[in-house]
C-alpha atoms as a PDB file:
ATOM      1  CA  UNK A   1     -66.665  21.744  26.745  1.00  0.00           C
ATOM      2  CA  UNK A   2     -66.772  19.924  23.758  1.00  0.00           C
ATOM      3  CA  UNK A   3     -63.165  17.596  22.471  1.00  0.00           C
ATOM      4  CA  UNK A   4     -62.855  16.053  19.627  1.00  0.00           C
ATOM      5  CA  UNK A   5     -60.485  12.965  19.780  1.00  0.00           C
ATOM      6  CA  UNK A   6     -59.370  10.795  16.678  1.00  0.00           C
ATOM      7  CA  UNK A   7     -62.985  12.296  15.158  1.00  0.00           C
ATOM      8  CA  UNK A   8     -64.800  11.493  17.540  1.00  0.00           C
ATOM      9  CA  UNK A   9     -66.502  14.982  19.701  1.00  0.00           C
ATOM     10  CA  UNK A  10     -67.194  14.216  23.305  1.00  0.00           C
ATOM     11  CA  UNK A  11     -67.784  16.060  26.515  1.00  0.00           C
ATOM     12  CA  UNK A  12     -65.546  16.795  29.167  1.00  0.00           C
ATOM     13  CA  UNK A  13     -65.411  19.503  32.188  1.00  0.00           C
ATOM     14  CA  UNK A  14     -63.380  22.651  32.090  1.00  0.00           C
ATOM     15  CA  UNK A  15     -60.033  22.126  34.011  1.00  0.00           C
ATOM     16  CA  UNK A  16     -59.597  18.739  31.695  1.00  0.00           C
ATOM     17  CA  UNK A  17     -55.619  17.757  31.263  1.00  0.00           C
ATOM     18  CA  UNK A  18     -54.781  15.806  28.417  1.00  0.00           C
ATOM     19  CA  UNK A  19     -53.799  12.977  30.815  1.00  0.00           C
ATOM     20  CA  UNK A  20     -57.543  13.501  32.561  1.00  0.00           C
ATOM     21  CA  UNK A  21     -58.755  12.467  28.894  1.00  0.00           C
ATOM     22  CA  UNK A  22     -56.310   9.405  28.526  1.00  0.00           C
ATOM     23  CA  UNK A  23     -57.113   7.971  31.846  1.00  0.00           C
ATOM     24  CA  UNK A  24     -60.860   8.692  31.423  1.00  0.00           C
ATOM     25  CA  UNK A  25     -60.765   6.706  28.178  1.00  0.00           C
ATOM     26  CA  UNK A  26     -59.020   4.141  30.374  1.00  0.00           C
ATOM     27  CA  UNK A  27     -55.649   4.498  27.701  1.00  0.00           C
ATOM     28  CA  UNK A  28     -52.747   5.325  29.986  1.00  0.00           C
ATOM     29  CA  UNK A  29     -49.909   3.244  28.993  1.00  0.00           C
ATOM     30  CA  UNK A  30     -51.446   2.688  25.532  1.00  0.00           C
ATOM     31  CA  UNK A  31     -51.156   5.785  24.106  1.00  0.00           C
ATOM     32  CA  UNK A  32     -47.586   6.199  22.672  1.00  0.00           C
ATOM     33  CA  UNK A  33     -48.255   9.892  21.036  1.00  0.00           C
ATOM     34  CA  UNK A  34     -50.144  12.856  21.500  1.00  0.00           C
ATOM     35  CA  UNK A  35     -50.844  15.882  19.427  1.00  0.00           C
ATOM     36  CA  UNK A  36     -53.331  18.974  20.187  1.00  0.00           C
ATOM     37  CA  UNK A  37     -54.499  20.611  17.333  1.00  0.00           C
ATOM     38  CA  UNK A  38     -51.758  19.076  15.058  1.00  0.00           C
ATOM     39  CA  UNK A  39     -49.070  20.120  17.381  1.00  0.00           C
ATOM     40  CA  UNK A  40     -47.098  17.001  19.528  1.00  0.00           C
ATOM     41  CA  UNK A  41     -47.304  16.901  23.382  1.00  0.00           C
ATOM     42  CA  UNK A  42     -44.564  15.636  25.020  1.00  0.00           C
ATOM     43  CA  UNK A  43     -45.590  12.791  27.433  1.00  0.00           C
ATOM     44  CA  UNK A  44     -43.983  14.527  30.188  1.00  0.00           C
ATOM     45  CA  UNK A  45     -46.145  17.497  30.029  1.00  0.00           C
ATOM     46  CA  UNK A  46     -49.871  15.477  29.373  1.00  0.00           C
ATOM     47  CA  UNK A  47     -50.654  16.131  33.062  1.00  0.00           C
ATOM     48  CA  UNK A  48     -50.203  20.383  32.386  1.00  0.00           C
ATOM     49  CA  UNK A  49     -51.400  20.466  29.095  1.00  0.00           C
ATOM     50  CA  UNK A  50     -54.725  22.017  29.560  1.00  0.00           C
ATOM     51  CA  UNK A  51     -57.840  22.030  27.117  1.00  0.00           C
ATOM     52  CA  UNK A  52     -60.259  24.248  25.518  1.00  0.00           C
ATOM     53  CA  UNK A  53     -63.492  23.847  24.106  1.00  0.00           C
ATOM     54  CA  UNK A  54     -63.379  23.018  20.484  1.00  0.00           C
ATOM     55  CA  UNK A  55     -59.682  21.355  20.803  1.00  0.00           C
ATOM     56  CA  UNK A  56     -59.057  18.519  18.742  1.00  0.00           C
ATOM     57  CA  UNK A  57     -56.403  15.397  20.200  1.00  0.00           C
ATOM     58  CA  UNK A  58     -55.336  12.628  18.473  1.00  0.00           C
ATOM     59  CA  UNK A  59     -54.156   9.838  20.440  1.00  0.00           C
ATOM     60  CA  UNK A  60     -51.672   7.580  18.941  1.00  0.00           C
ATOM     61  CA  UNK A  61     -50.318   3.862  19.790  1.00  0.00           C
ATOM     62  CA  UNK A  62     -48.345   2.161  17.872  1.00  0.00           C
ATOM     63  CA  UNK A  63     -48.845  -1.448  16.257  1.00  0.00           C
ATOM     64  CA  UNK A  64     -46.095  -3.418  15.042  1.00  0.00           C
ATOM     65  CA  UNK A  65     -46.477  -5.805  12.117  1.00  0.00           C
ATOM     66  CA  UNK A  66     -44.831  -6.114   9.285  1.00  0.00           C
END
């Protein structure tokens, strides 16, 4: 099934979590913020929150500066 995360589509099995995608993308512990289709996930349900084809994640850290 095809994902498309921060723009970017790629290609994952069906049965992908959204904590399958972090850790494939070697991210856990980076990512700070997670929305499906424009809609937040809660960190403490990335390892239920299942995907479809044609979902679209964005995968947020954040960056201090100032």
């Amino acid at each position: 099934m095809k994902i498309t995360i921060n723009g970017e589509t790629r290609e994952f099995p069906k049965g992908t979590t959204l904590y399958d995608v972090i850790e494939k993308l070697g991210l856990e512990g980076k990512v700070m913020a997670a929305a499906k289709n424009m809609k937040i996930i809660k960190q403490e349900r990335w390892k239920e929150e299942f995907l479809e084809d044609g979902d679209k994640l964005e995968l947020l850290d954040f960056v201090g500066g100032g």
